[in-house]
N, C-alpha and C. Protein backbone atom coordinates (compact mmCIF):
# COMPACT_ATOMS: atom_id res chain seq x y z
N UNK A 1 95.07 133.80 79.59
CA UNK A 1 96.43 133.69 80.09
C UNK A 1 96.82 132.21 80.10
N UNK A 2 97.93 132.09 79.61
CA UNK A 2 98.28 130.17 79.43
C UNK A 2 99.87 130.45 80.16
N UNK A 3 99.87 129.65 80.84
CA UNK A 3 101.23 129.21 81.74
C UNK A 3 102.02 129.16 80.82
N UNK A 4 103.17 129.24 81.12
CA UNK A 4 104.64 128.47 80.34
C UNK A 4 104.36 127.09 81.20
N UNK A 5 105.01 126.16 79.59
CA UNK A 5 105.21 124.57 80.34
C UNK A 5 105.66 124.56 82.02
N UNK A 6 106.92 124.92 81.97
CA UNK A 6 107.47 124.49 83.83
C UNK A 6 106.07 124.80 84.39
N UNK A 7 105.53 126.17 84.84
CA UNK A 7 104.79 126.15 85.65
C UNK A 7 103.61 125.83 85.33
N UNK A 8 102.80 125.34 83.90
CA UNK A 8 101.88 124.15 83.95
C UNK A 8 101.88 123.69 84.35
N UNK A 9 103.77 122.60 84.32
CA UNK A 9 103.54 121.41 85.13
C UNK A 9 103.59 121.42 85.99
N UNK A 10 103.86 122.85 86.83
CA UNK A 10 103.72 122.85 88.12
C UNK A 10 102.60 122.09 89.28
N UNK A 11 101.88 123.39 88.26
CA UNK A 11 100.56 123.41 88.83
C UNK A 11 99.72 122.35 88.57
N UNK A 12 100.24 121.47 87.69
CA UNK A 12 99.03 120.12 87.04
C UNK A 12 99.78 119.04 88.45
N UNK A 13 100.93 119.07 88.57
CA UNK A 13 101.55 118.06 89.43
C UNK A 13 101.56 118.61 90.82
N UNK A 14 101.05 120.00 91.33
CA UNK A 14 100.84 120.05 92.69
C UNK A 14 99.03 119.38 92.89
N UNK A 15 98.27 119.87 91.47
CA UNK A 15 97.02 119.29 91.75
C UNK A 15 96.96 118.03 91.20
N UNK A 16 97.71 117.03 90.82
CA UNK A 16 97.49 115.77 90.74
C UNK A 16 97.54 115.06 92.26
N UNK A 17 98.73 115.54 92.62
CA UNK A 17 99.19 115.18 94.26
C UNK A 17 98.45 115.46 95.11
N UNK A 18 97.67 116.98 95.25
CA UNK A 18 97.01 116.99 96.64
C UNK A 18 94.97 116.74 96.18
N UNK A 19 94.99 116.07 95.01
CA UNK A 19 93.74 115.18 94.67
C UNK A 19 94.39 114.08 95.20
N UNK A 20 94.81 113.59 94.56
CA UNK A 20 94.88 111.69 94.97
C UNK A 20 95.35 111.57 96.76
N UNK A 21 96.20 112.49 97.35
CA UNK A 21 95.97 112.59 98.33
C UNK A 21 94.88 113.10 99.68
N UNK A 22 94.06 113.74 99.00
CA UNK A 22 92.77 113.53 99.55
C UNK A 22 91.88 112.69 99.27
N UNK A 23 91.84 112.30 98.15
CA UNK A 23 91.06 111.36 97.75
C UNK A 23 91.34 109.83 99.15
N UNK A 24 92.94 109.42 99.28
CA UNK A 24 93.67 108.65 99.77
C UNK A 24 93.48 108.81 101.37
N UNK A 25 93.05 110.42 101.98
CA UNK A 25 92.37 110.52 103.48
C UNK A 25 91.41 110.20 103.69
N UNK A 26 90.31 110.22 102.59
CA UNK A 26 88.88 110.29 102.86
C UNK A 26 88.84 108.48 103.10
N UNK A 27 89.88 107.87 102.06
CA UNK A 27 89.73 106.33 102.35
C UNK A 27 89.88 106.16 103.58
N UNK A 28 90.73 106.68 104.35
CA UNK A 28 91.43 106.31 105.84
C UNK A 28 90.28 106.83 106.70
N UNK A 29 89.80 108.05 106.67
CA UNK A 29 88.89 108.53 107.32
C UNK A 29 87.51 107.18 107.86
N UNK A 30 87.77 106.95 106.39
CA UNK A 30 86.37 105.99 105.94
C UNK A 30 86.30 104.78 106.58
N UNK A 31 87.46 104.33 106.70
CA UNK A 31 87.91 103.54 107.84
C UNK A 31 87.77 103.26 109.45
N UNK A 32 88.53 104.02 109.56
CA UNK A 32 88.70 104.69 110.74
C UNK A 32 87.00 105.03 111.15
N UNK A 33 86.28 105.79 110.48
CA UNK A 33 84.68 105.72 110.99
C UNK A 33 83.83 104.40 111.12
N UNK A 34 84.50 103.57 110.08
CA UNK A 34 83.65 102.07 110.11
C UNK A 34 84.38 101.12 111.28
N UNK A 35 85.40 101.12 111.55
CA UNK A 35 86.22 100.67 112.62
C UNK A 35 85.62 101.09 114.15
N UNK A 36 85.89 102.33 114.54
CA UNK A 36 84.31 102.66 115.25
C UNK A 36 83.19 102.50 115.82
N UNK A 37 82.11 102.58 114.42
CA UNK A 37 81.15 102.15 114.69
C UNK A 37 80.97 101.11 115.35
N UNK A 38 81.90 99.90 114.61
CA UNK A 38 81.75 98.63 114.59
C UNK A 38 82.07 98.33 115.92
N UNK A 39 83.34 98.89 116.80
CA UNK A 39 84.14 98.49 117.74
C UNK A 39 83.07 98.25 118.99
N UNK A 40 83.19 97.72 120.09
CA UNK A 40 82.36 97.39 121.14
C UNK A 40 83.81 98.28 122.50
N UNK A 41 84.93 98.35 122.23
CA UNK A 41 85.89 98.66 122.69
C UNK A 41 86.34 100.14 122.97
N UNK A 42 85.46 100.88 124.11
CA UNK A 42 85.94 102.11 123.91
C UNK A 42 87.34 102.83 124.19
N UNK A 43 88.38 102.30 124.03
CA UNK A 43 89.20 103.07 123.78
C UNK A 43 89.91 102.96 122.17
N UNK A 44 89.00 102.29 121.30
CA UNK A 44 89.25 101.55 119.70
C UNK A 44 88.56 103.19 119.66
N UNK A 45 87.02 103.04 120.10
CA UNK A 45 86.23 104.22 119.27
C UNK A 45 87.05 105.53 119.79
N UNK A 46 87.12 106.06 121.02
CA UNK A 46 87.67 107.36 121.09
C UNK A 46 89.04 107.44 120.22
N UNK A 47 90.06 106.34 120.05
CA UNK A 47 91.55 106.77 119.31
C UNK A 47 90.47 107.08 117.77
N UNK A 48 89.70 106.44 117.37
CA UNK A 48 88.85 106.11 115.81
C UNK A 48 88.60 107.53 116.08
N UNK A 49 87.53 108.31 116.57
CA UNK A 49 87.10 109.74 116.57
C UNK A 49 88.48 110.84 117.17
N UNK A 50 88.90 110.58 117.98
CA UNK A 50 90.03 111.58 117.46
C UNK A 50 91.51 111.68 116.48
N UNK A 51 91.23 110.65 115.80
CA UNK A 51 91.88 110.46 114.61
C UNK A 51 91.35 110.82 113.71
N UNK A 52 90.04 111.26 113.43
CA UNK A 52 89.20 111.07 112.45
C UNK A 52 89.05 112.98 112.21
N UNK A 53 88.45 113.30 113.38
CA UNK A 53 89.32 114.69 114.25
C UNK A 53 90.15 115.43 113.31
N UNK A 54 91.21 114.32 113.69
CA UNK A 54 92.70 115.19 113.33
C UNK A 54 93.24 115.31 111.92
N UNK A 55 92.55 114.03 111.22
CA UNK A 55 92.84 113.98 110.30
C UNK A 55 91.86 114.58 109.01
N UNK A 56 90.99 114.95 109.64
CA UNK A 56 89.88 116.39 108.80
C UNK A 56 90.74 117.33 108.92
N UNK A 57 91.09 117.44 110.05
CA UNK A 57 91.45 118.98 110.23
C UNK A 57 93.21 119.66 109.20
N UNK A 58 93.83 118.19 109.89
CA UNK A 58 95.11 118.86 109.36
C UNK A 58 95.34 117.80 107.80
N UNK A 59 94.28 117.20 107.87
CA UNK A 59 95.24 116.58 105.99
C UNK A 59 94.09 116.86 105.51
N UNK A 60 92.72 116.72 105.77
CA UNK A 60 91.71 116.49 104.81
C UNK A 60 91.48 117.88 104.19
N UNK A 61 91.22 118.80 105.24
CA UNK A 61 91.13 119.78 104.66
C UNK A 61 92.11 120.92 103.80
N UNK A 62 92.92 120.51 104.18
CA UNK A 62 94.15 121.10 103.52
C UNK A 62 94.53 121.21 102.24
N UNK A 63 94.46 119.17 101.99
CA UNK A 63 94.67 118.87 101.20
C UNK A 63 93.03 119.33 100.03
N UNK A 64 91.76 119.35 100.34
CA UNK A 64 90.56 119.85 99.58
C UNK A 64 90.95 121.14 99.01
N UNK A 65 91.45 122.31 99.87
CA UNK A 65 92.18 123.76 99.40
C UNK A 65 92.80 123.59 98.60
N UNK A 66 93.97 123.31 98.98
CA UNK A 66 94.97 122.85 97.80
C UNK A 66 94.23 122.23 96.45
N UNK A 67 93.40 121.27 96.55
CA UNK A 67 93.30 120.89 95.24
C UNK A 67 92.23 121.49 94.38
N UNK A 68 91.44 121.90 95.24
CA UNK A 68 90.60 123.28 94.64
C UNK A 68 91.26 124.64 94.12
N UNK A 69 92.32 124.96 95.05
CA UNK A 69 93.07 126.47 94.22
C UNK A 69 94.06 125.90 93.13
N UNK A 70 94.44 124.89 92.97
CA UNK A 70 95.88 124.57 91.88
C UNK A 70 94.72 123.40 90.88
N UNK A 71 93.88 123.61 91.06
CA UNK A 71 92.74 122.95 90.31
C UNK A 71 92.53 124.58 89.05
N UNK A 72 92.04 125.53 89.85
CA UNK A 72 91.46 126.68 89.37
C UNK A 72 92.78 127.26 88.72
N UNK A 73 94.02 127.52 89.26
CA UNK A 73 95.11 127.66 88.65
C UNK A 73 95.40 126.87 87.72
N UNK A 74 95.17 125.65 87.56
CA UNK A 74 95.40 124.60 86.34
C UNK A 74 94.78 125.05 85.14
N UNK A 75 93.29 125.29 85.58
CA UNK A 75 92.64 125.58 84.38
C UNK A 75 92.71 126.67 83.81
N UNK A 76 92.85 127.60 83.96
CA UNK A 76 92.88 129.27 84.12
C UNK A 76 94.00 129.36 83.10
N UNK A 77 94.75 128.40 83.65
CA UNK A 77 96.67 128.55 83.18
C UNK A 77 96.68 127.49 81.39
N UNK A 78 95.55 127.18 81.10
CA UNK A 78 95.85 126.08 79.76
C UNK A 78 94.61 126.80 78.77
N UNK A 79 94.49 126.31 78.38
CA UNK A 79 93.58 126.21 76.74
C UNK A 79 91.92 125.70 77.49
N UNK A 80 92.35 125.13 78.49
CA UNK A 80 90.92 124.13 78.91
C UNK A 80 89.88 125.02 79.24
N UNK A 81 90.90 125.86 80.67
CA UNK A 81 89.91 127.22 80.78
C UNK A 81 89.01 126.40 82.18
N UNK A 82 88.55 127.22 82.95
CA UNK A 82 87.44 127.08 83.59
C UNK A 82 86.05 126.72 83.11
N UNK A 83 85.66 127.70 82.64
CA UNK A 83 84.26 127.26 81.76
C UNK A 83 83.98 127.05 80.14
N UNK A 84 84.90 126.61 79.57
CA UNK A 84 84.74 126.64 78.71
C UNK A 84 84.22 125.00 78.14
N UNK A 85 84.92 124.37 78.80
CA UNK A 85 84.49 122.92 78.75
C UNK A 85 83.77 122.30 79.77
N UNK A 86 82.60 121.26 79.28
CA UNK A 86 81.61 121.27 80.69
C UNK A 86 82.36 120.35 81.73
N UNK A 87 83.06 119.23 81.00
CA UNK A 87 83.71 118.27 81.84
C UNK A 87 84.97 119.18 83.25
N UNK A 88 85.13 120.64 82.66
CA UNK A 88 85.99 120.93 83.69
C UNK A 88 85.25 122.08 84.39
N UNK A 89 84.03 122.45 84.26
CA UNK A 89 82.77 123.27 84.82
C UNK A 89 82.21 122.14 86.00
N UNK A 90 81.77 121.07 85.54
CA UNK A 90 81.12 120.18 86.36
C UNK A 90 82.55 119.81 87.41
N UNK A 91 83.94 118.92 87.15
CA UNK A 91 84.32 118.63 88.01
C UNK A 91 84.94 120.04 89.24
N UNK A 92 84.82 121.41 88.34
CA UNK A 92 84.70 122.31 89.16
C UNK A 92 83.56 122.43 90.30
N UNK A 93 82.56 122.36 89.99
CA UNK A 93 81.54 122.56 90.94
C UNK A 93 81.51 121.47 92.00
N UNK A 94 81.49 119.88 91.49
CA UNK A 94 81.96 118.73 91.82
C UNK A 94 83.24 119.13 93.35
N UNK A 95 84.00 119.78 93.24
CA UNK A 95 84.94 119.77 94.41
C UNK A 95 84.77 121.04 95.15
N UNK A 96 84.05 122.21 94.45
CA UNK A 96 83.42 122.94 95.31
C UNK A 96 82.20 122.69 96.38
N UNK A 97 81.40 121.85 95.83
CA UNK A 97 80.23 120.98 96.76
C UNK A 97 81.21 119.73 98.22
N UNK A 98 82.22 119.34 97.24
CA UNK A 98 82.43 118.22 98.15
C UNK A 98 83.31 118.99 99.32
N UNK A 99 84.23 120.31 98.67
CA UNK A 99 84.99 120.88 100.06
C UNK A 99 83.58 122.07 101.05
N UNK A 100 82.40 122.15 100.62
CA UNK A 100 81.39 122.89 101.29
C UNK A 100 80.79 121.97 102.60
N UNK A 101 80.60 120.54 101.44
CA UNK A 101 80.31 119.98 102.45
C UNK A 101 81.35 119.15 103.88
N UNK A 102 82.51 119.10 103.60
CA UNK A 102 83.57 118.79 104.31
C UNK A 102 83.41 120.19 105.30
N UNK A 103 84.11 121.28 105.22
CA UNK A 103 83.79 121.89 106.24
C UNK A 103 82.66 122.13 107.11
N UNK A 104 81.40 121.78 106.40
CA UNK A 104 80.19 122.01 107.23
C UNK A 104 80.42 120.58 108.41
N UNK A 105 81.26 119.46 107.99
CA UNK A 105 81.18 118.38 108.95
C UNK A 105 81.90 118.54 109.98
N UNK A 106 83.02 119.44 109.90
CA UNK A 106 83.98 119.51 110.61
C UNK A 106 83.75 119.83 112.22
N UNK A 107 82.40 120.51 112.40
CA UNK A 107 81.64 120.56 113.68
C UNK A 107 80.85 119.36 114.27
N UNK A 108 80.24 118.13 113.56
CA UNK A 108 79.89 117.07 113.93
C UNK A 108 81.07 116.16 114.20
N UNK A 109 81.96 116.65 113.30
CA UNK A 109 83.32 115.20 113.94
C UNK A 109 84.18 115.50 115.40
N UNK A 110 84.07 117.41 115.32
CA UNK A 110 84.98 117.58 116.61
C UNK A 110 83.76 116.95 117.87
N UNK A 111 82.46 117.39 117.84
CA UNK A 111 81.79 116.90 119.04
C UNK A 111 81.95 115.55 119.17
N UNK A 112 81.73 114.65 118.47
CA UNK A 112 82.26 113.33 118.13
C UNK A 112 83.49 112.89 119.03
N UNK A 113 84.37 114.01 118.51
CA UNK A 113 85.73 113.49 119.12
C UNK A 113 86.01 113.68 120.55
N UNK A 114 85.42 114.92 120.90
CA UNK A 114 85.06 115.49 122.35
C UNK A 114 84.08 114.57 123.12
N UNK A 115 83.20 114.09 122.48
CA UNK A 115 81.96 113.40 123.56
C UNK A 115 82.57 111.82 123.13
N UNK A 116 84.05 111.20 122.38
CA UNK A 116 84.72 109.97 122.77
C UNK A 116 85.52 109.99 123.93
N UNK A 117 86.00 111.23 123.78
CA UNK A 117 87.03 111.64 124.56
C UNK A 117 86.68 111.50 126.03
N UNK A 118 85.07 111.39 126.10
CA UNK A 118 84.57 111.44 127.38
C UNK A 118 84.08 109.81 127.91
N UNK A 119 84.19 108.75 126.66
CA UNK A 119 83.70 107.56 126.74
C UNK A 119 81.77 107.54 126.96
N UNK A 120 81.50 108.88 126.17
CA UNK A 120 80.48 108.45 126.09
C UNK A 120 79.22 108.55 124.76
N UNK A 121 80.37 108.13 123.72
CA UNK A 121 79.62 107.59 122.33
C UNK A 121 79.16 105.83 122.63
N UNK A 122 80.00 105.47 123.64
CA UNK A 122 79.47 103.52 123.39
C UNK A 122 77.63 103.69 123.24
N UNK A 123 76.80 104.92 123.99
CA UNK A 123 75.44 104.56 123.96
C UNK A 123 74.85 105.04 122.54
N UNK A 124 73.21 104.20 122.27
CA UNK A 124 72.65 104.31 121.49
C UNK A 124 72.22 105.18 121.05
N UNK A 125 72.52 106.82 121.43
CA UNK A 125 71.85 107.85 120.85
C UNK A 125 72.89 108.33 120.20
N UNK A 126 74.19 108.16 119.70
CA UNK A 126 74.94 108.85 119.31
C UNK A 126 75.40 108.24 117.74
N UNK A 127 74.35 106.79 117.78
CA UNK A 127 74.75 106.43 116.49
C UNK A 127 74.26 106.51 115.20
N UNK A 128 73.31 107.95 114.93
CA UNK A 128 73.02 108.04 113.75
C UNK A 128 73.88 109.23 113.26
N UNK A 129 74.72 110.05 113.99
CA UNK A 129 75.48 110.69 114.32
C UNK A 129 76.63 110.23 113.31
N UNK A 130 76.89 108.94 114.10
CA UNK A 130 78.17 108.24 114.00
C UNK A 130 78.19 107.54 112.33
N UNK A 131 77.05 106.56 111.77
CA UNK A 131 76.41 106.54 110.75
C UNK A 131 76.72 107.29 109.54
N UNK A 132 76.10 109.00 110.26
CA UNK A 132 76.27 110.49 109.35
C UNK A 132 77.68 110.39 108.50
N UNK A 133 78.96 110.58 109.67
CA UNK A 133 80.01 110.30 109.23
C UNK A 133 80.67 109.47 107.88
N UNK A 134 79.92 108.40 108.40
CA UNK A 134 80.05 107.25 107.01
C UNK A 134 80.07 107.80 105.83
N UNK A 135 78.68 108.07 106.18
CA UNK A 135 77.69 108.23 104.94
C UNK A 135 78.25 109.72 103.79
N UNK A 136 78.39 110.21 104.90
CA UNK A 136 79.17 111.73 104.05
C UNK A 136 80.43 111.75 103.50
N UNK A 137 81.57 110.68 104.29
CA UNK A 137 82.44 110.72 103.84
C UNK A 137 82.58 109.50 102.90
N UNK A 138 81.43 108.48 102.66
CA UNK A 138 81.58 107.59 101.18
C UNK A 138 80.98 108.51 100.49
N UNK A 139 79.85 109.53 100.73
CA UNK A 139 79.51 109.87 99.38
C UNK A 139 80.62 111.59 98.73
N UNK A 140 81.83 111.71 99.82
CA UNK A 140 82.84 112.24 99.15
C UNK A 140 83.44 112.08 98.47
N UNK A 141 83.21 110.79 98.92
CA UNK A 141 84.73 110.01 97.73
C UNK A 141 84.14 109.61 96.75
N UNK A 142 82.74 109.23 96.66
CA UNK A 142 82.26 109.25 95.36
C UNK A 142 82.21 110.05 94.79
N UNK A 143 81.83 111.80 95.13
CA UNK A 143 82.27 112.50 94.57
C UNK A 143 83.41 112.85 94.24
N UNK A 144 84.80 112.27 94.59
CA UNK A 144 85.89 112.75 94.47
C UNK A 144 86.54 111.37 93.20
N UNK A 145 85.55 110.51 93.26
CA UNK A 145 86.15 109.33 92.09
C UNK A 145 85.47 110.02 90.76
N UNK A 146 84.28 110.47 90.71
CA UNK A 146 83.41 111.10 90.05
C UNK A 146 84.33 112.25 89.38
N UNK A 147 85.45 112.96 89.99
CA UNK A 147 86.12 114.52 89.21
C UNK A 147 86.76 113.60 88.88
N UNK A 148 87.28 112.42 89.38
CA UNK A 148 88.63 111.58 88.87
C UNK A 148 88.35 111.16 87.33
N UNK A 149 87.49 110.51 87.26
CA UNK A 149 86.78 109.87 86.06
C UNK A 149 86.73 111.33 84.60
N UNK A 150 85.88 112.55 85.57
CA UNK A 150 85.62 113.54 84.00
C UNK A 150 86.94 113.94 84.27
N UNK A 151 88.04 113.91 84.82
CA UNK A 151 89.37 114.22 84.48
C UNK A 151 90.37 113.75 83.25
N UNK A 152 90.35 111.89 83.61
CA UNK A 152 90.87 111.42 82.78
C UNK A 152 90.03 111.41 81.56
N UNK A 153 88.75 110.99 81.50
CA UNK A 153 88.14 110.98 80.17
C UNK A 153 88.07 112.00 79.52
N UNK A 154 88.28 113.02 79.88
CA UNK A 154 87.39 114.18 79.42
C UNK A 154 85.95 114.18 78.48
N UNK A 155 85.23 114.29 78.77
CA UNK A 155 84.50 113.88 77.28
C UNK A 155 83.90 115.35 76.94
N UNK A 156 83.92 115.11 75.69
CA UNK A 156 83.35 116.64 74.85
C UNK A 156 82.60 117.05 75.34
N UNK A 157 82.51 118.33 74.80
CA UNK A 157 81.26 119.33 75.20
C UNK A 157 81.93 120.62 75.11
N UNK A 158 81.67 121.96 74.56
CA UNK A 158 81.74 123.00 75.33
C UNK A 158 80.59 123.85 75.39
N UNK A 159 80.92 124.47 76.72
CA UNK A 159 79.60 125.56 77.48
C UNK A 159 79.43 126.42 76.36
N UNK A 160 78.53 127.39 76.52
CA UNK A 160 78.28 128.36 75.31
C UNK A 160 79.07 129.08 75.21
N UNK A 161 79.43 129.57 76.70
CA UNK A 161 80.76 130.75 76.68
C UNK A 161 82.32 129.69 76.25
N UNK A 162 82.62 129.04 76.10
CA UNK A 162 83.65 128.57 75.42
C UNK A 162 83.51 127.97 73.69
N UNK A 163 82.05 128.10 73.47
CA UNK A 163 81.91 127.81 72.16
C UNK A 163 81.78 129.42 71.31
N UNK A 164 81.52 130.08 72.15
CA UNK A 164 81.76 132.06 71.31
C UNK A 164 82.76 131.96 71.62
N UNK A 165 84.38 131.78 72.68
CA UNK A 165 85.31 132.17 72.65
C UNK A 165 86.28 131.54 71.88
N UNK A 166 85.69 130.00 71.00
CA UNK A 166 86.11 129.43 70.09
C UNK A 166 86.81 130.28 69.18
N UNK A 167 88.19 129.99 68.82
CA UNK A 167 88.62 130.69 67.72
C UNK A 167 88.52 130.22 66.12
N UNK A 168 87.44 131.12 65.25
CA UNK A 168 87.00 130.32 64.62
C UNK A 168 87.77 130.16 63.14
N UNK A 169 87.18 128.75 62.51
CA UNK A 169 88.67 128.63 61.60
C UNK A 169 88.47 129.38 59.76
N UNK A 170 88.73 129.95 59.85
CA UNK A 170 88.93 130.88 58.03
C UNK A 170 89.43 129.71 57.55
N UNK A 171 88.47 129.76 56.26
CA UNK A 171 88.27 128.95 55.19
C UNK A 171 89.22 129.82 54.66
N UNK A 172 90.23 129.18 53.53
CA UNK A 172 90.72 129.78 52.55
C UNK A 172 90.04 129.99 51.37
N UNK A 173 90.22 131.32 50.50
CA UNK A 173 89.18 131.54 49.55
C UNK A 173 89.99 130.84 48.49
N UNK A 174 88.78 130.28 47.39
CA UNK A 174 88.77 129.27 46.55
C UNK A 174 90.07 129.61 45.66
């Protein structure tokens, strides 16, 4: 099934937008957690964790859905296909891992935000915790620069099942 142009471009320009805009939370997020850590000032760290909170909940994740379903609609809807090419197999799996692991965090950031809320992250047991955060949400965005990259480049390849669904080309007879 291949889209008509309009709603190609629909769908290529709702998932250009709500990629680069997650991509663009996870920076802030990323922030906002290193700001934090760093702060000695607890009312810096509790606004830092329930911002961090809020902004998983209502942009980060939202925006991961979104660019995962108009991702799958993109491909589905062109020539590219889901599996037929590895570069759009891998950055498929690529944002399925990175939105698996985003929701699995979403329970370490609310306690986070709940036990700032109480002023009592300033002590030393809460900071490998705090750390975690970092660490998961730089290595999102590496994964999320990572789909960026096999997006624009594309580079060759196709899977087996897109090399049998190849339409293949008749030689003209001599």
């Amino acid at each position: 099934m291949v889209l008509a142009p309009a709603a190609r471009k629909t769908a290529l320009t709702v998932h250009v937008t709500t990629s680069v805009g997650w991509l663009g939370a996870v920076v802030v997020f990323i922030v906002l957690a290193v700001a934090a850590v760093r702060s000695r000032d607890a009312a810096v760290v509790e606004a830092g964790y329930v911002a961090m909170d809020l902004a998983a909940r209502y942009a980060i994740v939202p925006l991961a859905v979104a660019s995962l379903i108009s991702g799958v609609v993109s491909s589905l809807g062109t020539s590219w296909g889901l599996v037929r090419h590895w570069w759009v197999l891998v950055k498929f799996l690529l944002i399925v891992v990175a939105t698996v692991v985003l929701l699995l965090q979403l329970a370490p950031i609310s306690v986070l935000a709940d036990t700032a809320a109480g002023a009592g992250l300033m002590s030393g047991q809460w900071r490998e915790a705090r750390i975690s955060l970092i660490v998961h949400a730089t290595g999102g965005l590496l994964v999320l620069l990572a789909a960026t990259v096999l997006a624009v480049y594309k580079p060759r390849g196709m899977t087996r099942y897109g090399a049998r669904r190849r339409p293949q080309r008749v030689n003209p007879a001599p």
